[in-house]
Protein backbone atom coordinates (compact mmCIF):
# COMPACT_ATOMS: atom_id res chain seq x y z
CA UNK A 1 111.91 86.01 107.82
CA UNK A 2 115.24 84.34 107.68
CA UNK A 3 117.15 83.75 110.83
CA UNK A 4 120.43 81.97 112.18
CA UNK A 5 124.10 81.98 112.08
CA UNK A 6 124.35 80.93 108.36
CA UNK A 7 121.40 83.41 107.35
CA UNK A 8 123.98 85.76 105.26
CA UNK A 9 125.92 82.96 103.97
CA UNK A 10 122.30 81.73 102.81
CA UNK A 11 120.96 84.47 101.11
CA UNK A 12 124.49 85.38 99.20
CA UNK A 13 124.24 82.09 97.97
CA UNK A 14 120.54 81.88 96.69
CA UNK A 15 120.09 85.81 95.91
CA UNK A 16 121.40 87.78 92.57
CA UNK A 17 122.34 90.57 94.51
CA UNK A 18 124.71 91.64 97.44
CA UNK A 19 122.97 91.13 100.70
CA UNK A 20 126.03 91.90 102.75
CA UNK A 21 124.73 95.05 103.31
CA UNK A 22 124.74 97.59 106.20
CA UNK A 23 121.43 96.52 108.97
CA UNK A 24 118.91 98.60 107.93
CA UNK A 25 119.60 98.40 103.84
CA UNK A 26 116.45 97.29 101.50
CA UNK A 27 117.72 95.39 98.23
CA UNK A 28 115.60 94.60 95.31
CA UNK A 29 117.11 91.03 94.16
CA UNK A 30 115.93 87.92 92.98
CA UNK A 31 115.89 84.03 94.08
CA UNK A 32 117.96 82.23 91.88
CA UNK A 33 118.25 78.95 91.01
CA UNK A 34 122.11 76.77 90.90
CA UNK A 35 122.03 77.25 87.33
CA UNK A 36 121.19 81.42 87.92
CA UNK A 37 117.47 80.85 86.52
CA UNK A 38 115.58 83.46 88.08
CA UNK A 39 113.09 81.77 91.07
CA UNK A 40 111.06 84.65 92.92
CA UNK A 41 111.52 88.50 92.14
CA UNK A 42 111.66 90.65 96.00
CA UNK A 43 113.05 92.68 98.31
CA UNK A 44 114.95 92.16 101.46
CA UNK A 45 115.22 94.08 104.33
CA UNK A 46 118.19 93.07 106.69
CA UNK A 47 117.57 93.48 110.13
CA UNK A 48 120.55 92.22 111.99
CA UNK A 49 123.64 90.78 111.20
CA UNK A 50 121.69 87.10 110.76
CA UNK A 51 118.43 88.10 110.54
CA UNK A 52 116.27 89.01 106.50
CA UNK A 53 113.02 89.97 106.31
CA UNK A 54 112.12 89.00 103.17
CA UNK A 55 109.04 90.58 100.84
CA UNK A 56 107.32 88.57 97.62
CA UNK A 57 104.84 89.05 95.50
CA UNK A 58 101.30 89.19 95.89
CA UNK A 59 100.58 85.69 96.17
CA UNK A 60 103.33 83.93 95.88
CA UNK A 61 104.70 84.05 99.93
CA UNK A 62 103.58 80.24 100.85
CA UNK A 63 105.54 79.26 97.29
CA UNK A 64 109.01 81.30 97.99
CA UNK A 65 109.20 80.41 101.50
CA UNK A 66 108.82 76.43 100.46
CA UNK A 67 111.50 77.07 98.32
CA UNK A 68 113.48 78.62 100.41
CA UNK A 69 113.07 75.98 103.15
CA UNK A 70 114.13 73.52 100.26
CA UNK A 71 117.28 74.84 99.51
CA UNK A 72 117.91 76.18 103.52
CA UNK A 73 121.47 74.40 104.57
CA UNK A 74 120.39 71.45 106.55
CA UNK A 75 122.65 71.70 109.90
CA UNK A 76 120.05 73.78 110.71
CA UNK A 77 122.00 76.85 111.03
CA UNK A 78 119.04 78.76 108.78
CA UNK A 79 115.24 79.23 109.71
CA UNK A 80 112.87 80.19 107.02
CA UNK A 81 109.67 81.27 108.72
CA UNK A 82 106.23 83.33 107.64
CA UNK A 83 104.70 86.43 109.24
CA UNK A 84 100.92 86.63 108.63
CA UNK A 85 100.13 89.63 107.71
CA UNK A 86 99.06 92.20 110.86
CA UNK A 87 101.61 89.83 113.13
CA UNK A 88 104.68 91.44 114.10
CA UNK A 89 106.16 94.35 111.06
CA UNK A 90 110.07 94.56 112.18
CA UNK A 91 111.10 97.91 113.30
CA UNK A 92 113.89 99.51 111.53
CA UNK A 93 114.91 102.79 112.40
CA UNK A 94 116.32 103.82 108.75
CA UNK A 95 116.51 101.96 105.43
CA UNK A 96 118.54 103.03 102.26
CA UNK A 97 118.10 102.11 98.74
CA UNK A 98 120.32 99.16 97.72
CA UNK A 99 121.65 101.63 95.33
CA UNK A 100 122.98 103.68 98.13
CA UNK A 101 120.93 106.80 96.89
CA UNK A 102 119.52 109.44 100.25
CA UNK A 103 116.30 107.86 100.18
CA UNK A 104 115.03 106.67 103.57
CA UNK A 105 112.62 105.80 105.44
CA UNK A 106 111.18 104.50 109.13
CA UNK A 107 108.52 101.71 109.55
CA UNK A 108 106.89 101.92 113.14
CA UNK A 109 106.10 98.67 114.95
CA UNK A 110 103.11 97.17 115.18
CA UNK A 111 101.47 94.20 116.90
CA UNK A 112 98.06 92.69 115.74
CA UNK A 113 95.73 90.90 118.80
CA UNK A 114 94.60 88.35 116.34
């Protein structure tokens, strides 16, 4: 998850994609680096105007957070933190394809006791 009041600034900066997108909007994108090499391929879910939920690959979560730590502005006005999995899912009460197509769908809530 990526929080604060420079979270859009931050991911419009490091993702290849538009993430100034309506609350609620899932994008496909990818990390890139300052030369535009390609760094982690996911998918973002914005939940509030300063708030990304970010998805990666199988695998490589621990890797694309570090990086995104590393290259987080460092005033502090970004957190880059990890959800375990079975922790907290965000709710979201609709989501649209980044491509703006019909297709949408609700994820329900859920809280692990672990």
């Amino acid at each position: 998850e990526v929080t604060g009041p420079g979270a859009l600034a931050f991911m419009q900066r490091i993702a290849g994609n538009q993430m100034d997108r309506p609350v609620g909007s899932v994008t496909y994108t990818s990390f890139l680096d300052p030369r535009g090499g390609i760094k982690a391929d996911l998918t973002v879910m914005r939940l509030g105007p300063e708030r990304f939920w970010v998805l990666t690959g199988n695998g490589m979560g621990w890797h694309d957070l570090a990086w995104m730590k590393a290259n987080a502005p460092q005033d502090g006005s970004v957190q880059a933190v990890a959800w375990s999995p079975g922790s907290i899912l965000p709710r979201a009460a609709a989501t649209t394809c980044a491509c703006g197509c019909a297709n949408r769908s609700s994820i329900a809530s859920t809280r692990s006791s672990a």
